[in-house]
PDB file of N, CA and C in Angstrom:
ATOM      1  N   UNK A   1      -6.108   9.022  14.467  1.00  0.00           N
ATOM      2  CA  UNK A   1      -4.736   8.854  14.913  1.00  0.00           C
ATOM      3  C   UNK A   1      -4.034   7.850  14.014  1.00  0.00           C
ATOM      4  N   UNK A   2      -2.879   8.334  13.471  1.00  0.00           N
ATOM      5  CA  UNK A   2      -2.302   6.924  12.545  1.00  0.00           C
ATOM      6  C   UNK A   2      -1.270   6.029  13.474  1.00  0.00           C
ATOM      7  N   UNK A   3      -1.814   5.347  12.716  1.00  0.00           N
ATOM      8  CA  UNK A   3      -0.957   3.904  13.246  1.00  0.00           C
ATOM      9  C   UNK A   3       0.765   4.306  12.521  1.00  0.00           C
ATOM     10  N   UNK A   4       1.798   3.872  13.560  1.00  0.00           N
ATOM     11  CA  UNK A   4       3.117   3.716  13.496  1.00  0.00           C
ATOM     12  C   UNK A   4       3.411   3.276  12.494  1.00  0.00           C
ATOM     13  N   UNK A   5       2.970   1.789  12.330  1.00  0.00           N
ATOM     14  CA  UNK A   5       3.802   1.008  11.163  1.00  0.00           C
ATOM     15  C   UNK A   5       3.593   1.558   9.519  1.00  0.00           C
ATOM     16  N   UNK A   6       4.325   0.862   8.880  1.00  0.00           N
ATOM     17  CA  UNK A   6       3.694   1.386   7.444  1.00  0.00           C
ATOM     18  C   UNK A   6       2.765   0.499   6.535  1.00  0.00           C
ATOM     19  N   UNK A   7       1.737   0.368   5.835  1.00  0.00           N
ATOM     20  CA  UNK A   7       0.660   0.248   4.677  1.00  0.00           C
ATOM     21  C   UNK A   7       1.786  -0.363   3.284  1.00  0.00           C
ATOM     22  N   UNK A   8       1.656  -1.081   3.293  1.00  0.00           N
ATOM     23  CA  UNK A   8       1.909  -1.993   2.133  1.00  0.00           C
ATOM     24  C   UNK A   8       0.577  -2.227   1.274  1.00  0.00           C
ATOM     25  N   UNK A   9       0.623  -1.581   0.231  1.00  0.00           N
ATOM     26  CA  UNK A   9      -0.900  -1.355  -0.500  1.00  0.00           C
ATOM     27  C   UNK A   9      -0.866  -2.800  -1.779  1.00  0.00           C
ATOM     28  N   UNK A  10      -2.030  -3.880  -1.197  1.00  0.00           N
ATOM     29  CA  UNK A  10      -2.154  -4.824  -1.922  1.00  0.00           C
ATOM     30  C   UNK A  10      -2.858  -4.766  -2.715  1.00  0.00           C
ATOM     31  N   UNK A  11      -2.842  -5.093  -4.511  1.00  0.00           N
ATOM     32  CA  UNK A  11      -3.757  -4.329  -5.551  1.00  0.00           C
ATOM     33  C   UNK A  11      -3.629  -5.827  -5.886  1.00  0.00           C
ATOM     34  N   UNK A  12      -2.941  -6.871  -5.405  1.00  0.00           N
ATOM     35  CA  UNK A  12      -3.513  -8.312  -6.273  1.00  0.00           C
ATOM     36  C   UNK A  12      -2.532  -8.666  -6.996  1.00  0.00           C
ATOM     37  N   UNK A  13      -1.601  -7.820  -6.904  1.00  0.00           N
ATOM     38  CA  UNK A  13      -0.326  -7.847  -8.110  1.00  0.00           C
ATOM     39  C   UNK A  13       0.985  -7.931  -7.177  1.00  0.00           C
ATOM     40  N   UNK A  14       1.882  -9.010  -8.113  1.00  0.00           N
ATOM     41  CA  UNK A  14       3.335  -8.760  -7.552  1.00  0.00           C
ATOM     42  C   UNK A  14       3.739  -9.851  -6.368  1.00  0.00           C
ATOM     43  N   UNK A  15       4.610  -9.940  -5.609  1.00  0.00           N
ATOM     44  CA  UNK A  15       5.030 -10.568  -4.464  1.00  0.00           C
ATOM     45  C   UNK A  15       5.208 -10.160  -3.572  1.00  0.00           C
ATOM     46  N   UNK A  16       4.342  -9.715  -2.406  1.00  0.00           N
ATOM     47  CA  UNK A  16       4.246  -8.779  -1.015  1.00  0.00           C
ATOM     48  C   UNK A  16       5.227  -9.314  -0.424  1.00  0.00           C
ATOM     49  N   UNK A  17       5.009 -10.813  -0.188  1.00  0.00           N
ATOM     50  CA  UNK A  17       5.748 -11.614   0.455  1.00  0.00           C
ATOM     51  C   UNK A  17       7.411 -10.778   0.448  1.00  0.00           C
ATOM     52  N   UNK A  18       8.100 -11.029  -0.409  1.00  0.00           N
ATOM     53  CA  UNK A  18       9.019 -10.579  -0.547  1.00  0.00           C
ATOM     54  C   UNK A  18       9.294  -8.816   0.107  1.00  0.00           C
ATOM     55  N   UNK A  19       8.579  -8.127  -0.228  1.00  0.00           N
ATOM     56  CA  UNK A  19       8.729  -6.528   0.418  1.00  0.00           C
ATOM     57  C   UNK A  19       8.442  -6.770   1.603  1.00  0.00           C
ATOM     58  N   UNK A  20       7.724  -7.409   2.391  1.00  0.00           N
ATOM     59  CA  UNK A  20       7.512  -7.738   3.769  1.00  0.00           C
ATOM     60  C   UNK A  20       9.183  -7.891   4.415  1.00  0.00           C
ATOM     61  N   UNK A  21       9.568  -9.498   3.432  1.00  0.00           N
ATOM     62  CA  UNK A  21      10.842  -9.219   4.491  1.00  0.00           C
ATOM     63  C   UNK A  21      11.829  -8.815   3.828  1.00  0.00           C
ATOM     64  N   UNK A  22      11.976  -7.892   2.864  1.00  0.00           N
ATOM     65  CA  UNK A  22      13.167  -6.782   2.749  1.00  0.00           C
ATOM     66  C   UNK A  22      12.669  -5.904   3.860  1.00  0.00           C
ATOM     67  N   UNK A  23      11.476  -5.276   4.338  1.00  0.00           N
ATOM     68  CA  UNK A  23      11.054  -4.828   5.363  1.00  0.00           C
ATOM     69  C   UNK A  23      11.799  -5.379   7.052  1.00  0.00           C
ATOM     70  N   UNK A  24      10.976  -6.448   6.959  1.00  0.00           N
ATOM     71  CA  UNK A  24      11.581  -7.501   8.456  1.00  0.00           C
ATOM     72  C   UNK A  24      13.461  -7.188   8.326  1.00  0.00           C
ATOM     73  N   UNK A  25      13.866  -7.192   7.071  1.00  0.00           N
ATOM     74  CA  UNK A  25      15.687  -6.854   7.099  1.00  0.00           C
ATOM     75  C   UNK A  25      15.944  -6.107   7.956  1.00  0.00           C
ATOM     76  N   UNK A  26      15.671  -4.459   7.458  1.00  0.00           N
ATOM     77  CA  UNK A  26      15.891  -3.518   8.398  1.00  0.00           C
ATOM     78  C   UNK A  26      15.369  -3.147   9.591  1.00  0.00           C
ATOM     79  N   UNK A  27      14.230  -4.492   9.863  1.00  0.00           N
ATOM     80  CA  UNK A  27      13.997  -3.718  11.230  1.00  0.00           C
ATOM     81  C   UNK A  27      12.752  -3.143  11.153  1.00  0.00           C
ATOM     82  N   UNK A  28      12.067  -3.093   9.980  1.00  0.00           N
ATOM     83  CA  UNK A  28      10.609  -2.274   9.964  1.00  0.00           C
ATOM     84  C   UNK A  28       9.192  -3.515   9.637  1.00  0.00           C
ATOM     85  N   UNK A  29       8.497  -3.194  10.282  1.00  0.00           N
ATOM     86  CA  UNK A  29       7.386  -3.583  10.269  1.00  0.00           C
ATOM     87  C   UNK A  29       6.145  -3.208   9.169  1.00  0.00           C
ATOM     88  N   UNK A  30       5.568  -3.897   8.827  1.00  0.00           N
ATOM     89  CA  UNK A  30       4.457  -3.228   7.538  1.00  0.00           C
ATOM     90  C   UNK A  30       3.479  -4.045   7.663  1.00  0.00           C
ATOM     91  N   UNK A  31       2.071  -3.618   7.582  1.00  0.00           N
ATOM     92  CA  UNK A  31       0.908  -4.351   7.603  1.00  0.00           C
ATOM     93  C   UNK A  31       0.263  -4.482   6.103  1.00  0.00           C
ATOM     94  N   UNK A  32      -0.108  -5.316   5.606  1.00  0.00           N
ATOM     95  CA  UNK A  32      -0.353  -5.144   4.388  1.00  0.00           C
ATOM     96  C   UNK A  32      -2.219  -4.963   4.237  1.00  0.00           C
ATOM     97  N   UNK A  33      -2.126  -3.998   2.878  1.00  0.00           N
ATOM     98  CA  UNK A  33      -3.991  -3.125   3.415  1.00  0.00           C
ATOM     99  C   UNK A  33      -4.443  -2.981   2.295  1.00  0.00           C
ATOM    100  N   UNK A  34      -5.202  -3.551   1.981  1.00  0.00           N
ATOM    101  CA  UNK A  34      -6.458  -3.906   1.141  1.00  0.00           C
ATOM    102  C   UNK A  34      -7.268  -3.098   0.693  1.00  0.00           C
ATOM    103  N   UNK A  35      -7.453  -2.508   2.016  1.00  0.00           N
ATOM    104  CA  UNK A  35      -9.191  -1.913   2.259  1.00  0.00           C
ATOM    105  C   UNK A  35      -8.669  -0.108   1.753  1.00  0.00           C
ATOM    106  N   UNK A  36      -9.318   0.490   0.999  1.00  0.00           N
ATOM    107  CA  UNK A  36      -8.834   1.652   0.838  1.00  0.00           C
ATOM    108  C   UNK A  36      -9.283   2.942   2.158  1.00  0.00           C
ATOM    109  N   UNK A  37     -10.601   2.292   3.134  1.00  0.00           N
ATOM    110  CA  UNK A  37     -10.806   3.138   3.933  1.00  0.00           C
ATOM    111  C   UNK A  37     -10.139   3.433   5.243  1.00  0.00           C
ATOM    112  N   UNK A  38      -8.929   2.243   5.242  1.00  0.00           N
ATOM    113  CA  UNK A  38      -7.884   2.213   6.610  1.00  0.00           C
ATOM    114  C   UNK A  38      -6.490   2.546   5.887  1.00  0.00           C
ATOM    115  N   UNK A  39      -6.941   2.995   4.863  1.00  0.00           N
ATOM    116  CA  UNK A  39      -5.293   3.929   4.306  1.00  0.00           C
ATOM    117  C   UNK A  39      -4.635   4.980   5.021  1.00  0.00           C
ATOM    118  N   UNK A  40      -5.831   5.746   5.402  1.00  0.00           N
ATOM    119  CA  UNK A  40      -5.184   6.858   6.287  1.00  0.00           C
ATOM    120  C   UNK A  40      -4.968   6.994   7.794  1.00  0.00           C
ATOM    121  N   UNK A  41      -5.059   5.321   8.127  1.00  0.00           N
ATOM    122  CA  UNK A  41      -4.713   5.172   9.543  1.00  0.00           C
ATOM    123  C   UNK A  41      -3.350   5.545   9.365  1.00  0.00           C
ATOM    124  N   UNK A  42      -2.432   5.109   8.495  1.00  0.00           N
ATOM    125  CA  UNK A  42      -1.176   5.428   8.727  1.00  0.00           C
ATOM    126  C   UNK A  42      -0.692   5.901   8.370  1.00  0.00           C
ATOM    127  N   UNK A  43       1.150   6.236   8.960  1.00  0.00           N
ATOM    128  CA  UNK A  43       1.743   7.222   8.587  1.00  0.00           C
ATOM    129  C   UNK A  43       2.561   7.681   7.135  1.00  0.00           C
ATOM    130  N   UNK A  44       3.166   6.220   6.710  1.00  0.00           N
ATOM    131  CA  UNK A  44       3.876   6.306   5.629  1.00  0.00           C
ATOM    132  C   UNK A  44       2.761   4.505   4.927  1.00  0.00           C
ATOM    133  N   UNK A  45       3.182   5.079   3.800  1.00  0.00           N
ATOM    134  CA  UNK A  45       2.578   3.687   2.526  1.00  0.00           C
ATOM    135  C   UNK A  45       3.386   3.875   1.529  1.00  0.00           C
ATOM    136  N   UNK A  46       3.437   2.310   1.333  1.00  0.00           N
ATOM    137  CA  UNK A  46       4.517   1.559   0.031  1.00  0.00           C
ATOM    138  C   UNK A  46       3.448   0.968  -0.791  1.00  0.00           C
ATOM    139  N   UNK A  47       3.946   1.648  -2.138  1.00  0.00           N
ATOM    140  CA  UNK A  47       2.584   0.854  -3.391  1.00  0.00           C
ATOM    141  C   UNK A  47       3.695   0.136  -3.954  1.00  0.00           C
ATOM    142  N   UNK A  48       4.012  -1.364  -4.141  1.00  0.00           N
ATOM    143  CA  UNK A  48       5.266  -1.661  -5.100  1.00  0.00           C
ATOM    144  C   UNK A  48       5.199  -1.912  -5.923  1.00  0.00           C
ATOM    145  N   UNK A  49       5.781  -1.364  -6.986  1.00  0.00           N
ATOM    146  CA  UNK A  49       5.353  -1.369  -8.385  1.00  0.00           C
ATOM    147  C   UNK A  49       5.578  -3.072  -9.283  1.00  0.00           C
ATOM    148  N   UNK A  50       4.968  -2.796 -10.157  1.00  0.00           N
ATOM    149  CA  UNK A  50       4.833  -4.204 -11.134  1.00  0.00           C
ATOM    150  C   UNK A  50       5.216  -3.854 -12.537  1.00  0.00           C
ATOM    151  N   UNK A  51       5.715  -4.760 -13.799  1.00  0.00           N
ATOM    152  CA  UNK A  51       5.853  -4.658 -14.733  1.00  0.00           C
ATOM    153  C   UNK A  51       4.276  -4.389 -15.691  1.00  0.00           C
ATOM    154  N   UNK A  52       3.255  -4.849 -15.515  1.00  0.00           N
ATOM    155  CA  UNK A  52       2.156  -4.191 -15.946  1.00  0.00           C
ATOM    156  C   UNK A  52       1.265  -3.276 -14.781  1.00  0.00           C
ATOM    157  N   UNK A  53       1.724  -2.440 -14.974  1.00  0.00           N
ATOM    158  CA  UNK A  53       0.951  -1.479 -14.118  1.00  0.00           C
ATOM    159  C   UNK A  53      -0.501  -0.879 -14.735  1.00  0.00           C
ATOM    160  N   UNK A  54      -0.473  -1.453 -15.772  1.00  0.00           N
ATOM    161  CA  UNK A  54      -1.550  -1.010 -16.361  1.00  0.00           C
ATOM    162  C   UNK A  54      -2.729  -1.873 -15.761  1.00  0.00           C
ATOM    163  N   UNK A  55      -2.569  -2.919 -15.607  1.00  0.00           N
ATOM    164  CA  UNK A  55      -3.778  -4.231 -14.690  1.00  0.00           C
ATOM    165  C   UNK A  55      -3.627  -3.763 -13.765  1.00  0.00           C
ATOM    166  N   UNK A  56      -2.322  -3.243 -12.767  1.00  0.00           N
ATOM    167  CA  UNK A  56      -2.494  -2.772 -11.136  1.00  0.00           C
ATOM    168  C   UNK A  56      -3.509  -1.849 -11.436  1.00  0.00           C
ATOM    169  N   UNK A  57      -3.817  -1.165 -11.965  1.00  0.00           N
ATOM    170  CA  UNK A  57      -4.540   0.680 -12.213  1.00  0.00           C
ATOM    171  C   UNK A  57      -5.713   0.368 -12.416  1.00  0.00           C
ATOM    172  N   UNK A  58      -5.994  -0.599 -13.141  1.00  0.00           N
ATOM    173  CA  UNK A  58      -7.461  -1.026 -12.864  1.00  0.00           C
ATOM    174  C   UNK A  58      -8.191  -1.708 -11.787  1.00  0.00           C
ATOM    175  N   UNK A  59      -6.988  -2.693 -11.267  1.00  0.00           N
ATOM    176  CA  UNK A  59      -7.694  -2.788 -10.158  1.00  0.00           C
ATOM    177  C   UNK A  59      -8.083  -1.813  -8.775  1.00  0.00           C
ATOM    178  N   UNK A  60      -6.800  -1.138  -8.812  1.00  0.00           N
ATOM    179  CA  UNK A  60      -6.651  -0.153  -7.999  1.00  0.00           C
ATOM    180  C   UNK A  60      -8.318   1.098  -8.105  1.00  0.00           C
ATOM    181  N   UNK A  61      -7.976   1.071  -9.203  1.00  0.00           N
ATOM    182  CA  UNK A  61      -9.475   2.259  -9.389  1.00  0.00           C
ATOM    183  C   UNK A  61     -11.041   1.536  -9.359  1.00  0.00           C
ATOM    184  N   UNK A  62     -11.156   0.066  -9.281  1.00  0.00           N
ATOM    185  CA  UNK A  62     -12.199  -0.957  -8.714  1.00  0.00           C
ATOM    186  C   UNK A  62     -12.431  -0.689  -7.846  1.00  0.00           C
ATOM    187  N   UNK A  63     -11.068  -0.992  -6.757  1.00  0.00           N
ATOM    188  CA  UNK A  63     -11.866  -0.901  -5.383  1.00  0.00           C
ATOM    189  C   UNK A  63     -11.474   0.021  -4.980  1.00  0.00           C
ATOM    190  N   UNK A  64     -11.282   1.459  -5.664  1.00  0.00           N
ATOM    191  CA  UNK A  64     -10.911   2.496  -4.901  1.00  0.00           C
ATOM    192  C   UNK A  64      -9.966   3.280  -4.257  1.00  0.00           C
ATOM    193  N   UNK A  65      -9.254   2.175  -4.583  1.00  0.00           N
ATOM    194  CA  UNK A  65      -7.534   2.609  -3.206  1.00  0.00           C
ATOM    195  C   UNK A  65      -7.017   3.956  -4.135  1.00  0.00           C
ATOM    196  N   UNK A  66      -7.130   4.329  -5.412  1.00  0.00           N
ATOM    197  CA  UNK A  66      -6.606   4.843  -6.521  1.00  0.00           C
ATOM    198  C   UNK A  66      -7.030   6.443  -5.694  1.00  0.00           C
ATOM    199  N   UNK A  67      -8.528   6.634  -5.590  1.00  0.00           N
ATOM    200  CA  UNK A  67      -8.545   7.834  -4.664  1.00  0.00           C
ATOM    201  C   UNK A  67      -7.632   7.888  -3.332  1.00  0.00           C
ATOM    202  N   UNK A  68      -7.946   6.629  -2.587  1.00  0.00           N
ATOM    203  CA  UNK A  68      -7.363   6.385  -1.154  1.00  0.00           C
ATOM    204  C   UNK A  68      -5.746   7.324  -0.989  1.00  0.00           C
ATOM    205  N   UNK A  69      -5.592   6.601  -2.256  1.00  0.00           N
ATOM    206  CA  UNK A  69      -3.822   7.095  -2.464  1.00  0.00           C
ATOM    207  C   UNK A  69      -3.731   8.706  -2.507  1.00  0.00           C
ATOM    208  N   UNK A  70      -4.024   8.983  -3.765  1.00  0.00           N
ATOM    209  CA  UNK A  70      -4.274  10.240  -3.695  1.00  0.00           C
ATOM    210  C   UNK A  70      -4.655  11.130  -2.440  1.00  0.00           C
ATOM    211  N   UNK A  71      -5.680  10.547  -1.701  1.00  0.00           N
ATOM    212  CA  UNK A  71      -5.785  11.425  -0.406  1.00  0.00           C
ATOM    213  C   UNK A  71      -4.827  11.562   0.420  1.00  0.00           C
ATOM    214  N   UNK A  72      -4.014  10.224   0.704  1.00  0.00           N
ATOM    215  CA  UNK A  72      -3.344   9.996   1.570  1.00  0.00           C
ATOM    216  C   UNK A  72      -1.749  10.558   1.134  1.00  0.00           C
ATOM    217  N   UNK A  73      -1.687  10.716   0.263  1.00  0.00           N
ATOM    218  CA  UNK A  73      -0.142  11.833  -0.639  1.00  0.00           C
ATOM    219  C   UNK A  73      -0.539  13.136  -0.073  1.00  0.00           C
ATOM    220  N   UNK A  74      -1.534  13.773  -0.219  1.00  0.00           N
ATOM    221  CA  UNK A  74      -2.208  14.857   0.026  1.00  0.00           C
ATOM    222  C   UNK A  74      -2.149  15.768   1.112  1.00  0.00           C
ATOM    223  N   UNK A  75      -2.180  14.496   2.049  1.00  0.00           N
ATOM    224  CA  UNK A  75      -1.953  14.904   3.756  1.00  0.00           C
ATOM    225  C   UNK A  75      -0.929  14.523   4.444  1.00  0.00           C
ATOM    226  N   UNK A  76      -0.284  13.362   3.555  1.00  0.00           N
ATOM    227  CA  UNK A  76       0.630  13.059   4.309  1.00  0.00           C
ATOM    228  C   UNK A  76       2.419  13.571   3.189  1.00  0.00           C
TER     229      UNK A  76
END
């Protein structure tokens, strides 16, 4: 069953902080998620991009979320 809120996908990169409360602005809630195996608890996910995305991509494909994502585009 997915969870309501939305997945803010943390790769180590960037300022969450900040997308959190452009989030809190409108009114929406976001949990921020690490773990690539509770990706598909939810309904919608925000990856926010960085000026080297090339370091996000590696980390991302470390711990996995890189499939996670992919699955979770897939179905959702």
């Amino acid at each position: 069953m997915a969870i309501e809120m939305i997945a803010l996908i943390d790769y180590n990169m960037g300022n969450l902080r900040s997308v959190v409360n452009a989030f809190d602005v409108i009114g929406e809630k976001v949990d921020i998620v690490k773990d690539p195996d509770l990706l598909q608890n939810y309904q919608k996910a925000v990856l926010p991009g960085v000026g080297a995305f090339g370091d996000a991509m590696k980390y991302l494909k470390q711990n996995g979320m890189d499939e996670a994502i992919k699955e979770f585009t897939k179905e959702k």
